[in-house]
Protein backbone atom coordinates (compact mmCIF):
# COMPACT_ATOMS: atom_id res chain seq x y z
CA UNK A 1 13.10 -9.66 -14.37
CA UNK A 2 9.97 -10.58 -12.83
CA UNK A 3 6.78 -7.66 -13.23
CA UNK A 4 4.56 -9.47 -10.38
CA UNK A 5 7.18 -8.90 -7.92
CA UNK A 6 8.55 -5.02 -9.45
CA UNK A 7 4.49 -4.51 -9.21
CA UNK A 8 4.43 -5.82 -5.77
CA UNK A 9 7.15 -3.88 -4.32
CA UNK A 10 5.22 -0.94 -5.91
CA UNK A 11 2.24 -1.40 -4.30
CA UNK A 12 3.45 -2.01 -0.94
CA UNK A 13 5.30 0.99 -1.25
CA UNK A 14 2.38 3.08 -2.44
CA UNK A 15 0.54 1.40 0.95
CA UNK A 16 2.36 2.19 3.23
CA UNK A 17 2.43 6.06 1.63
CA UNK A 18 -1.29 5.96 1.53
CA UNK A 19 -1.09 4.85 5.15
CA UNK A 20 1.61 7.54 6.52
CA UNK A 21 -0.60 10.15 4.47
CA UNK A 22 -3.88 9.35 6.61
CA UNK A 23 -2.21 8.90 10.03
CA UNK A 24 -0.56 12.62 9.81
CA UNK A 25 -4.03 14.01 8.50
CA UNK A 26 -5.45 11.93 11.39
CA UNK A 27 -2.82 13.58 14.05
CA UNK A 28 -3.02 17.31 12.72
CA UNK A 29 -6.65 17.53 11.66
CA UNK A 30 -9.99 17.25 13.24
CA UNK A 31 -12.23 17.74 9.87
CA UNK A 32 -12.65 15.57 7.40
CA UNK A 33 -12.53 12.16 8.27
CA UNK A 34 -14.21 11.00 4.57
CA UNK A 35 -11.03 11.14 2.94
CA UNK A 36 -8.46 10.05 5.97
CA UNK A 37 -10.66 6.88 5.56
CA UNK A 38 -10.66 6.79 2.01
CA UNK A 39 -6.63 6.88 2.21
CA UNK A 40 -6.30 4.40 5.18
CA UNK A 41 -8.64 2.23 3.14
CA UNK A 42 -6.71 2.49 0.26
CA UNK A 43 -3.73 2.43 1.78
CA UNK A 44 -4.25 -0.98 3.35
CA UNK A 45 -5.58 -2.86 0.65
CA UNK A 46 -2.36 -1.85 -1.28
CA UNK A 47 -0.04 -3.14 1.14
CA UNK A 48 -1.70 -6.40 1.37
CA UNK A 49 -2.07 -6.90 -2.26
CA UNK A 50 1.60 -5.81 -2.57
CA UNK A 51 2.95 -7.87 0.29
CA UNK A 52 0.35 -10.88 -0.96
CA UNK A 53 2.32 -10.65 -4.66
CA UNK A 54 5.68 -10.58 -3.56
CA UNK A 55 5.00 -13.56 -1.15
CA UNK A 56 3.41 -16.21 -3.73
CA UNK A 57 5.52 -14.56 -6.47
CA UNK A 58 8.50 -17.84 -7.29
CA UNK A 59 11.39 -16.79 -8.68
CA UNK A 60 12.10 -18.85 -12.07
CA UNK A 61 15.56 -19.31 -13.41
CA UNK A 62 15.93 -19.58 -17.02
C-alpha cells in the first residue's frame, strides 16, 4: 500500500471538488467573488499537488 499515492488520489479528488464548487458559485451568483477565488485557488493547487504525487510516486515491489 503506498500513502503518497492514496494521499494523491485524495487531493486531486478534493481539487477538482474545490474547483466544481467555485465554477457553480461563479455561474449562479454575482456577489462574493472573495471566496469563489479562495475555492478556485484552493482548488487548483490541490489538483496539482495531487496529480504532481501520483505522477513521481514509483511503485516498489517487496
Amino acid at each position: 500500500m503506498n500513502l503518497k499515492r492514496i494521499f494523491g488520489t485524495i487531493l486531486t479528488v478534493l481539487g477538482i471538488i474545490g474547483l466544481i464548487y467555485a465554477a457553480v458559485g461563479f455561474i449562479q451568483s454575482s456577489e462574493g467573488y472573495k471566496s469563489l477565488i479562495v475555492f478556485a485557488v484552493l482548488g487548483i493547487l490541490f489538483f496539482i499537488t495531487g496529480i504532481g504525487l501520483v505522477r513521481t510516486t514509483t511503485d516498489q515491489s517487496k
